[in-house]
C-alpha atoms as a PDB file:
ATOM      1  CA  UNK A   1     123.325 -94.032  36.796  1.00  0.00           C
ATOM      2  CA  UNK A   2     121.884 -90.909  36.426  1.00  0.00           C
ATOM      3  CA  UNK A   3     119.658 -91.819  33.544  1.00  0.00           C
ATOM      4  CA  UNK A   4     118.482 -94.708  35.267  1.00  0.00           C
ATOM      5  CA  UNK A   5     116.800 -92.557  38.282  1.00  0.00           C
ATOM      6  CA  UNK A   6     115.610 -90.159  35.771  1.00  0.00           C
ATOM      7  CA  UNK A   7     113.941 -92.549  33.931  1.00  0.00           C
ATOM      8  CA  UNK A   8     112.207 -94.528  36.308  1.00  0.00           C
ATOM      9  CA  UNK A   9     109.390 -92.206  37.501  1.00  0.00           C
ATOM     10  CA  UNK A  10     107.922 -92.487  33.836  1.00  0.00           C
ATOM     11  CA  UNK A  11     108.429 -95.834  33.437  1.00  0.00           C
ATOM     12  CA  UNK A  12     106.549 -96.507  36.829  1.00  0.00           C
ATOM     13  CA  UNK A  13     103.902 -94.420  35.916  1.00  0.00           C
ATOM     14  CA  UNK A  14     103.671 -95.886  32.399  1.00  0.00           C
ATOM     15  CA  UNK A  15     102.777 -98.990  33.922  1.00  0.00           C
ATOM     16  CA  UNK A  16     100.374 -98.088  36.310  1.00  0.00           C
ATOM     17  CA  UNK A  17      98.461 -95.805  33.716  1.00  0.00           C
ATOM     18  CA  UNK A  18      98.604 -98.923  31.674  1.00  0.00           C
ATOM     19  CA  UNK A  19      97.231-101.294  34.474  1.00  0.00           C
ATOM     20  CA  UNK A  20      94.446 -98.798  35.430  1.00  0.00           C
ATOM     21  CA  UNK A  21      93.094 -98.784  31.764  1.00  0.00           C
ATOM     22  CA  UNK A  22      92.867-101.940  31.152  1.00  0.00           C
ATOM     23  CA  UNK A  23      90.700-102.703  34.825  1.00  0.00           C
ATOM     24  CA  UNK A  24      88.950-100.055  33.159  1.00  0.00           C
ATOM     25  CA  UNK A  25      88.361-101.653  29.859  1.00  0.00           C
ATOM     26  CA  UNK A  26      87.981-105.201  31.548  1.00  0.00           C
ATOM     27  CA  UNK A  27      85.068-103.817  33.768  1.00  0.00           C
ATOM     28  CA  UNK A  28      83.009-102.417  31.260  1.00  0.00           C
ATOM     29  CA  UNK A  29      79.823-104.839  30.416  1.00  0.00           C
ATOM     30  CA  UNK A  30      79.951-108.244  31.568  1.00  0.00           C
ATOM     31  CA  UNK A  31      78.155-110.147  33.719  1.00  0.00           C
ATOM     32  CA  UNK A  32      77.416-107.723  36.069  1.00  0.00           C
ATOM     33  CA  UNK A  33      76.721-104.338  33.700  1.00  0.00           C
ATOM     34  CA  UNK A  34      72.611-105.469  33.908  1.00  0.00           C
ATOM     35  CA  UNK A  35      73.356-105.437  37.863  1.00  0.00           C
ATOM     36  CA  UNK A  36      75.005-102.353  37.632  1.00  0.00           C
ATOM     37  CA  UNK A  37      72.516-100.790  35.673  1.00  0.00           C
ATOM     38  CA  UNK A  38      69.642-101.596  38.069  1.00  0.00           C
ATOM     39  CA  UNK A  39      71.731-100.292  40.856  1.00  0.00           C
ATOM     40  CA  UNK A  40      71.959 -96.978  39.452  1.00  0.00           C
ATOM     41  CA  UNK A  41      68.122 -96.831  37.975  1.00  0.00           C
ATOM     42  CA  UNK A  42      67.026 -97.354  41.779  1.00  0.00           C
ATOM     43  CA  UNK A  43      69.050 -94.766  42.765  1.00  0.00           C
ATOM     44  CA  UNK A  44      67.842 -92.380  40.440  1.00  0.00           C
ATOM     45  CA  UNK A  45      64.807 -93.229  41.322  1.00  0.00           C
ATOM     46  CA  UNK A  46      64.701 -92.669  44.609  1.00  0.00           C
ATOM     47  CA  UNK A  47      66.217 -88.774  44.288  1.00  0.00           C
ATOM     48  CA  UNK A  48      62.976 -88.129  42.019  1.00  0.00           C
ATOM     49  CA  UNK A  49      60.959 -89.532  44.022  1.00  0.00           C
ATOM     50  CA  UNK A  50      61.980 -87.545  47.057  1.00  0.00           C
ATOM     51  CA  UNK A  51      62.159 -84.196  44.910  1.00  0.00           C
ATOM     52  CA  UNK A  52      59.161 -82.076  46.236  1.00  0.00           C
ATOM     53  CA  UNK A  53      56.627 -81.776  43.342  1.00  0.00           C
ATOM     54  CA  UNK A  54      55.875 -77.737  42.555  1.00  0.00           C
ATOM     55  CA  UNK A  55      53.127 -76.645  40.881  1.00  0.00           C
ATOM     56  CA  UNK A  56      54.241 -76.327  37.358  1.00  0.00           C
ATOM     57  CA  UNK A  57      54.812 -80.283  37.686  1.00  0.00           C
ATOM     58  CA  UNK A  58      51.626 -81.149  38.638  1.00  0.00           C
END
């Protein structure tokens, strides 16, 4: 029974390495990438526009 107990950790964490990559591969694009997308373009654009302008900018 030894084996057994020394297999199991890998085993476990086979699985859940698989399950994480495939949420992973099932979440990419979709529906909601455009969503996603506009999410993170608003956010960037909000840092910018808070970013003091210097005078080699302007």
């Amino acid at each position: 029974m030894d084996y057994l107990s020394a297999l199991l950790p890998p085993v476990v964490m086979a699985v859940f390495f698989i399950g994480v990559i495939r949420v992973i591969v099932k979440t990419q694009g979709g529906a909601q990438k455009a969503k996603e997308d506009a999410a993170v373009d608003a956010a960037l654009k909000r840092v910018e526009s808070a970013r003091p302008a210097t005078g080699a900018d302007a």
